[in-house]
C-alpha atoms as a PDB file:
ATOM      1  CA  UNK A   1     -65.734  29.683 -22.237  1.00  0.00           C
ATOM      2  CA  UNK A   2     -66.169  27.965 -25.723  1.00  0.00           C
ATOM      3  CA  UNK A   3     -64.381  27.356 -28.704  1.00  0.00           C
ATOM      4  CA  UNK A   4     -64.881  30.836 -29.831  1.00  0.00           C
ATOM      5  CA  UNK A   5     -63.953  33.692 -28.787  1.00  0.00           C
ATOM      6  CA  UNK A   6     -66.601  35.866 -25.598  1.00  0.00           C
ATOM      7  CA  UNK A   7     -66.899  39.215 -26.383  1.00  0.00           C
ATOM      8  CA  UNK A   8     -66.750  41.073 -22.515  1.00  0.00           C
ATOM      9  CA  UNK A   9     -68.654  44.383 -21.792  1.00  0.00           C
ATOM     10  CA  UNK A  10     -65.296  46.160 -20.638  1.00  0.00           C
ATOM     11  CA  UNK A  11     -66.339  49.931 -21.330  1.00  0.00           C
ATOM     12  CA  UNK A  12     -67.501  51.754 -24.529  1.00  0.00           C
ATOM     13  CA  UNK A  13     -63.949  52.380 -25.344  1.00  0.00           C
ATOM     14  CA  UNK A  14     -62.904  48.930 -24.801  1.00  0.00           C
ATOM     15  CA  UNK A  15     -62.797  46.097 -26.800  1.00  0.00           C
ATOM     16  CA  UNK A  16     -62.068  42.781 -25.095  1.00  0.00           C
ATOM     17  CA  UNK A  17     -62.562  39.199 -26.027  1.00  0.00           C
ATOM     18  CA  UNK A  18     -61.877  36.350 -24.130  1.00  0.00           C
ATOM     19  CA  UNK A  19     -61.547  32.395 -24.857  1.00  0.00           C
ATOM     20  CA  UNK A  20     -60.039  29.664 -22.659  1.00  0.00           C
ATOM     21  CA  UNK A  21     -56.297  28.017 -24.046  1.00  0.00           C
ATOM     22  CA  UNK A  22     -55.377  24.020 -23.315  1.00  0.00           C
ATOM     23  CA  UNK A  23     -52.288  24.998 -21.923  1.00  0.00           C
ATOM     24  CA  UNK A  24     -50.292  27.056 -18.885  1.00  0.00           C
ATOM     25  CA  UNK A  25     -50.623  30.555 -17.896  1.00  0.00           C
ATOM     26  CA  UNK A  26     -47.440  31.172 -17.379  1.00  0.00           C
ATOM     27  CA  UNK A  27     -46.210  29.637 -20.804  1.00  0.00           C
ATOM     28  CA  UNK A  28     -48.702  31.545 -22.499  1.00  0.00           C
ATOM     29  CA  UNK A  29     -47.938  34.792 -20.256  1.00  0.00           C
ATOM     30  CA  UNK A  30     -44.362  34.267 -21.589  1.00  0.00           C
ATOM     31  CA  UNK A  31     -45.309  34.719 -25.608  1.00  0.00           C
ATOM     32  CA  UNK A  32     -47.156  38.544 -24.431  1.00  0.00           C
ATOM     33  CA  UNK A  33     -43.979  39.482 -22.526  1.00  0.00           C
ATOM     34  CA  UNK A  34     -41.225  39.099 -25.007  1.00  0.00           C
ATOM     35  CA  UNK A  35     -41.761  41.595 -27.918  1.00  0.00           C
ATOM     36  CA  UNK A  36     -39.527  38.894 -30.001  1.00  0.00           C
ATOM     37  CA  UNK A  37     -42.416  36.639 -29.956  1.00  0.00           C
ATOM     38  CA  UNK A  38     -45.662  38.918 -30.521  1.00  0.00           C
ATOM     39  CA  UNK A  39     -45.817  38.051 -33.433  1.00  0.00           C
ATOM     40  CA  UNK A  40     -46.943  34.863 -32.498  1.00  0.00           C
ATOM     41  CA  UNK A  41     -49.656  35.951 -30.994  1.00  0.00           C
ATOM     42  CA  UNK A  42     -50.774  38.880 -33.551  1.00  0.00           C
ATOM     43  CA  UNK A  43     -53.824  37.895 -35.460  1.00  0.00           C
ATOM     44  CA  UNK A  44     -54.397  40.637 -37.260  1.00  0.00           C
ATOM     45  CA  UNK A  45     -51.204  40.119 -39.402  1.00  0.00           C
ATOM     46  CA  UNK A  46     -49.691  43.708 -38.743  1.00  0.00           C
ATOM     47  CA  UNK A  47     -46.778  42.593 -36.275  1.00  0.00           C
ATOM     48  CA  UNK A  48     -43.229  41.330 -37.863  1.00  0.00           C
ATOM     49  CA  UNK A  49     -41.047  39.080 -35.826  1.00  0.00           C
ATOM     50  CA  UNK A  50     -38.035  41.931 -35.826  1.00  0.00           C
ATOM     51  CA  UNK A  51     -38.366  43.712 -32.181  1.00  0.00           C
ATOM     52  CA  UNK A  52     -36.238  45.536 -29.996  1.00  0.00           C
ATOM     53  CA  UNK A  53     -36.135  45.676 -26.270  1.00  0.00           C
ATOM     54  CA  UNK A  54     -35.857  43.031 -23.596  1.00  0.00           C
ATOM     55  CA  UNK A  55     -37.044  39.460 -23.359  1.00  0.00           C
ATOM     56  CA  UNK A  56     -39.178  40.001 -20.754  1.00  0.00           C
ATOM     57  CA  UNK A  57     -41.337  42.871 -20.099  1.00  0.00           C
ATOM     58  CA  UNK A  58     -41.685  44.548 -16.534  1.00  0.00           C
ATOM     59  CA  UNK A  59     -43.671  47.759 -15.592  1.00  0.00           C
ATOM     60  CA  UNK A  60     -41.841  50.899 -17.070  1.00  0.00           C
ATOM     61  CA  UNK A  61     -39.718  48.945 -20.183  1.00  0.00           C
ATOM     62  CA  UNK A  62     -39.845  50.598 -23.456  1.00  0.00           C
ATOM     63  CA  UNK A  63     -40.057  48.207 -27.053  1.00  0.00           C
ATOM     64  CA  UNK A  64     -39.983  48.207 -30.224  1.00  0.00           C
ATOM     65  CA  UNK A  65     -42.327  46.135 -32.798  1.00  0.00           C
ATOM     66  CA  UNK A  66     -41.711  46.290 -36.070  1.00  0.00           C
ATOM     67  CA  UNK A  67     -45.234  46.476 -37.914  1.00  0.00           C
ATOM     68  CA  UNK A  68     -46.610  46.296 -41.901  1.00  0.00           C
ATOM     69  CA  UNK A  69     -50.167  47.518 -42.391  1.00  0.00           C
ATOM     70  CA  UNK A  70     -51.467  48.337 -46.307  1.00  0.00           C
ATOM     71  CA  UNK A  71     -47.629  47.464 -47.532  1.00  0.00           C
ATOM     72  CA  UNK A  72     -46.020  50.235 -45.317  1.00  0.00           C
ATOM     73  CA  UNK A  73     -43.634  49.221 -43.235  1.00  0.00           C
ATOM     74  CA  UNK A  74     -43.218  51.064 -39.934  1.00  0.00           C
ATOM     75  CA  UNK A  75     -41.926  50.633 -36.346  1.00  0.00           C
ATOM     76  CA  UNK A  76     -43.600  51.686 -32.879  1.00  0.00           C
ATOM     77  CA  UNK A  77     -42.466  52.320 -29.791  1.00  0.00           C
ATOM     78  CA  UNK A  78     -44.529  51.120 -26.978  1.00  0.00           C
ATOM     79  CA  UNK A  79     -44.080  51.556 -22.634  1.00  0.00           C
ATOM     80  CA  UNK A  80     -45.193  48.771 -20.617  1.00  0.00           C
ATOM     81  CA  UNK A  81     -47.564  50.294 -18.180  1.00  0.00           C
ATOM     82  CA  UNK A  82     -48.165  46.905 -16.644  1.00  0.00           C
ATOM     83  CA  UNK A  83     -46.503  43.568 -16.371  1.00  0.00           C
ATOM     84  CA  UNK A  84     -47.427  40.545 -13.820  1.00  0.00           C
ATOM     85  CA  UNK A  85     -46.882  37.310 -14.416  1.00  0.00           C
ATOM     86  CA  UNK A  86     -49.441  34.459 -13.021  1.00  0.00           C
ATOM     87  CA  UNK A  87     -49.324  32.466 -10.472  1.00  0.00           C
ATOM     88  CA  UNK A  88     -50.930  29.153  -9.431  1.00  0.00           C
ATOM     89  CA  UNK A  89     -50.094  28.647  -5.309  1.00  0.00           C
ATOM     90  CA  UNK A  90     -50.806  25.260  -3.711  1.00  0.00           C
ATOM     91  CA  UNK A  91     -53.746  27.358  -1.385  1.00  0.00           C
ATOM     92  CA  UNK A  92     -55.805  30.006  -2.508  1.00  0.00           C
ATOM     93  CA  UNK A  93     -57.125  31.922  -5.513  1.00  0.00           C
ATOM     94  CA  UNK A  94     -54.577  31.461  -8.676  1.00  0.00           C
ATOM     95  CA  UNK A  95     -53.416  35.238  -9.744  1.00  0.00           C
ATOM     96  CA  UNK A  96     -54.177  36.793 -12.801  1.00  0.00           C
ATOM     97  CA  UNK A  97     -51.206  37.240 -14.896  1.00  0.00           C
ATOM     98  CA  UNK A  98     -50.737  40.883 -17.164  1.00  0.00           C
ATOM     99  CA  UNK A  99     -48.785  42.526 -19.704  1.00  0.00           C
ATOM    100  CA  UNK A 100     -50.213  45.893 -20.946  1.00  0.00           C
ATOM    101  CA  UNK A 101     -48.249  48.477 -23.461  1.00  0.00           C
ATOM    102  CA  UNK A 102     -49.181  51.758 -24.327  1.00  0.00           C
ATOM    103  CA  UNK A 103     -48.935  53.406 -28.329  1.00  0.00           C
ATOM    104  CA  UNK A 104     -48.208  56.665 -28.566  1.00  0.00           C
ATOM    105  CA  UNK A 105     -51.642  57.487 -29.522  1.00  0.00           C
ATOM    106  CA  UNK A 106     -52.661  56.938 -26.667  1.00  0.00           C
ATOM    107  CA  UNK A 107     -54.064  53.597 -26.407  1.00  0.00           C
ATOM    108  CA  UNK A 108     -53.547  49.894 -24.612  1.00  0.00           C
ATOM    109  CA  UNK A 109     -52.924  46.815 -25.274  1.00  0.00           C
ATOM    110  CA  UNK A 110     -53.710  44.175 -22.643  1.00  0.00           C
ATOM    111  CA  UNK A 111     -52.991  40.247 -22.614  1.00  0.00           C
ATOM    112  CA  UNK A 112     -54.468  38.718 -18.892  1.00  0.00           C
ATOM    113  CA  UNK A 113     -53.845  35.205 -18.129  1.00  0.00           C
ATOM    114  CA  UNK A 114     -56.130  33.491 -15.425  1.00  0.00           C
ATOM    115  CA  UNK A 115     -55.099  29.833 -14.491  1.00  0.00           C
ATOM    116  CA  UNK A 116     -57.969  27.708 -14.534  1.00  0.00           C
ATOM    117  CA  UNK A 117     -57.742  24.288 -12.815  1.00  0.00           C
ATOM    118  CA  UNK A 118     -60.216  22.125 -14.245  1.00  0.00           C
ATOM    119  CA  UNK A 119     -61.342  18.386 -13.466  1.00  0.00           C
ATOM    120  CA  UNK A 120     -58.300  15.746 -12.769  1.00  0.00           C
ATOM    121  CA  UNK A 121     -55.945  19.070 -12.291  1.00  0.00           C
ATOM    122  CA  UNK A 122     -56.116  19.627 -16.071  1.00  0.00           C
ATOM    123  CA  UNK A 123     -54.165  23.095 -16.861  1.00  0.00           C
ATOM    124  CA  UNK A 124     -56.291  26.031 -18.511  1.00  0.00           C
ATOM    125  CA  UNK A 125     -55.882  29.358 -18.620  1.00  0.00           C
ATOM    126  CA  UNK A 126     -58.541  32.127 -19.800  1.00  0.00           C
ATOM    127  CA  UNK A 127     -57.263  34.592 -21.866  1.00  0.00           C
ATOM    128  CA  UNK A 128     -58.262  38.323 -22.445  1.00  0.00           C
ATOM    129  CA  UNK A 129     -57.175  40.459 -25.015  1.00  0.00           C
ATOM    130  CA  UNK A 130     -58.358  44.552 -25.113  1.00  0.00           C
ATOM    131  CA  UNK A 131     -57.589  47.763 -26.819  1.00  0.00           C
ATOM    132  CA  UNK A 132     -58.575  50.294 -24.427  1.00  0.00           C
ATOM    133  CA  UNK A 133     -58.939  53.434 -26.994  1.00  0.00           C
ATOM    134  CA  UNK A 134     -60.097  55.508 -23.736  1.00  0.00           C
ATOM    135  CA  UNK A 135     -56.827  57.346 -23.245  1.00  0.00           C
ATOM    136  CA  UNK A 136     -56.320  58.219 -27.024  1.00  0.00           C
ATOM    137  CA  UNK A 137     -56.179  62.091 -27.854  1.00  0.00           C
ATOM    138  CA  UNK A 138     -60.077  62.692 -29.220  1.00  0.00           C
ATOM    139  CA  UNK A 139     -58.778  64.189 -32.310  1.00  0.00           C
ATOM    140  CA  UNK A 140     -57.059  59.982 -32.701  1.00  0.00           C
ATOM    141  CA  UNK A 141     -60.126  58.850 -31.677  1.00  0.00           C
ATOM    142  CA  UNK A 142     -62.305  60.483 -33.940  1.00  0.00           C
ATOM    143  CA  UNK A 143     -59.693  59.547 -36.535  1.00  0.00           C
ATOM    144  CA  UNK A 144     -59.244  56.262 -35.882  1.00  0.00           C
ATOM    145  CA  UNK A 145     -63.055  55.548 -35.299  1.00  0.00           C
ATOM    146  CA  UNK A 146     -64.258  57.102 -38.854  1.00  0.00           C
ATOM    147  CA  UNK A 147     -61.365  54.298 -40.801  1.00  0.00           C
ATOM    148  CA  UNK A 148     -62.841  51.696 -38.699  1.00  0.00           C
ATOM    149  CA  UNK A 149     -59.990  50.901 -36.809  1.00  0.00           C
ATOM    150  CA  UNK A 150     -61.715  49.353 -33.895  1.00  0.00           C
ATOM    151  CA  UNK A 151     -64.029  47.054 -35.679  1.00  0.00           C
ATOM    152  CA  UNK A 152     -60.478  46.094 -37.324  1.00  0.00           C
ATOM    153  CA  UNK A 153     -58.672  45.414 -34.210  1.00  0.00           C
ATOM    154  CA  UNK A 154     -61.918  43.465 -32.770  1.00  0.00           C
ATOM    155  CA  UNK A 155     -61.327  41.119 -35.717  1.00  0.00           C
ATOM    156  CA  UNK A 156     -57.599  41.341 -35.117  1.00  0.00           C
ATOM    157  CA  UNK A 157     -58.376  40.164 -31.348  1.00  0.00           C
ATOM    158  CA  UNK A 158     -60.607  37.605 -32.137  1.00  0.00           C
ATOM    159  CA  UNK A 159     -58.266  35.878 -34.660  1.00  0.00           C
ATOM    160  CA  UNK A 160     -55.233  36.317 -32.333  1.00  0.00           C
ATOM    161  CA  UNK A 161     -57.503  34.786 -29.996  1.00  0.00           C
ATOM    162  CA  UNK A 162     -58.701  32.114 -32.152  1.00  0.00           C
ATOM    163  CA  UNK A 163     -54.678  31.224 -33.511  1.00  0.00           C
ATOM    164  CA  UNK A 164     -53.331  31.262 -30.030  1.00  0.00           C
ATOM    165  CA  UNK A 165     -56.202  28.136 -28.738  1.00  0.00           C
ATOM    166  CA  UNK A 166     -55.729  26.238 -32.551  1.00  0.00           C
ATOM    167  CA  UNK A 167     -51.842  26.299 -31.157  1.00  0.00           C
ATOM    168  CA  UNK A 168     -52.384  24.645 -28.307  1.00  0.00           C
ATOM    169  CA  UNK A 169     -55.534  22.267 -29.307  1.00  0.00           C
END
């Protein structure tokens, strides 16, 4: 991976990017499963740092973000259809850690977190970020497609992406 953000062929739905962080999985897996600390992560500049729910995600938890898009305030509730944190073991392939949330409209959210060992046991991790817009309603699709939401939340991923590797430079 480079210093820049890979754009990954995921689906047509699907927008995913991927870039590779100097630090942790696990640390990093830690910011995408506390809603307290997304916006941390949000690049896009939509997520406030007021949230409601528990500190660390698991499969099935419900949250709330507080969000600000075009001056509105607004809050969203969101389901965790996914949550696994990574591991490194002494033997063996390192496991991909997840956290994945649903919107009401229909679509996902995913954070992955692979551990990368690189030369002298330097610490990596590569890190994905998507918004799967397959499971939205069409009529929210068609909606969301004709304001340009997903080329909006591409650049949203990319800077996310781009914020969270300047952090840990």
């Amino acid at each position: 991976m480079g210093d820049t953000p890979q754009s990954l062929d995921r689906g047509a739905e699907i927008v995913t990017y991927t870039i590779t962080v100097d630090a942790p999985a696990h640390q990093l897996w830690a910011i995408a499963a506390n809603p307290h600390r997304h916006h941390e992560l949000d690049g896009s500049g939509t997520v406030r740092s007021s949230a409601i729910g528990p500190r660390q995600l698991m499969t099935g938890d419900r949250f709330r973000v507080d969000m600000k898009k075009f001056g509105l305030p607004y809050a969203l509730t969101l389901r965790v259809t996914e949550s696994r944190p990574p591991e490194t073991p002494d033997a063996g392939e390192p496991v991909t850690g997840v956290v994945e949330w649903r919107q009401p409209t229909g679509h996902r959210w995913r954070w992955e977190f692979a551990p990368v060992v690189g030369d002298g046991g330097a610490v990596r991790t590569e890190v994905t970020e998507s918004y799967d817009a397959s499971g939205q309603q069409p009529v929210v699709r068609r909606f969301l497609n004709a304001v340009k939401v997903t080329e909006e939340n591409a650049r949203g991923i990319r800077a996310s992406l781009e914020q969270l590797r300047a952090r840990f430079a």
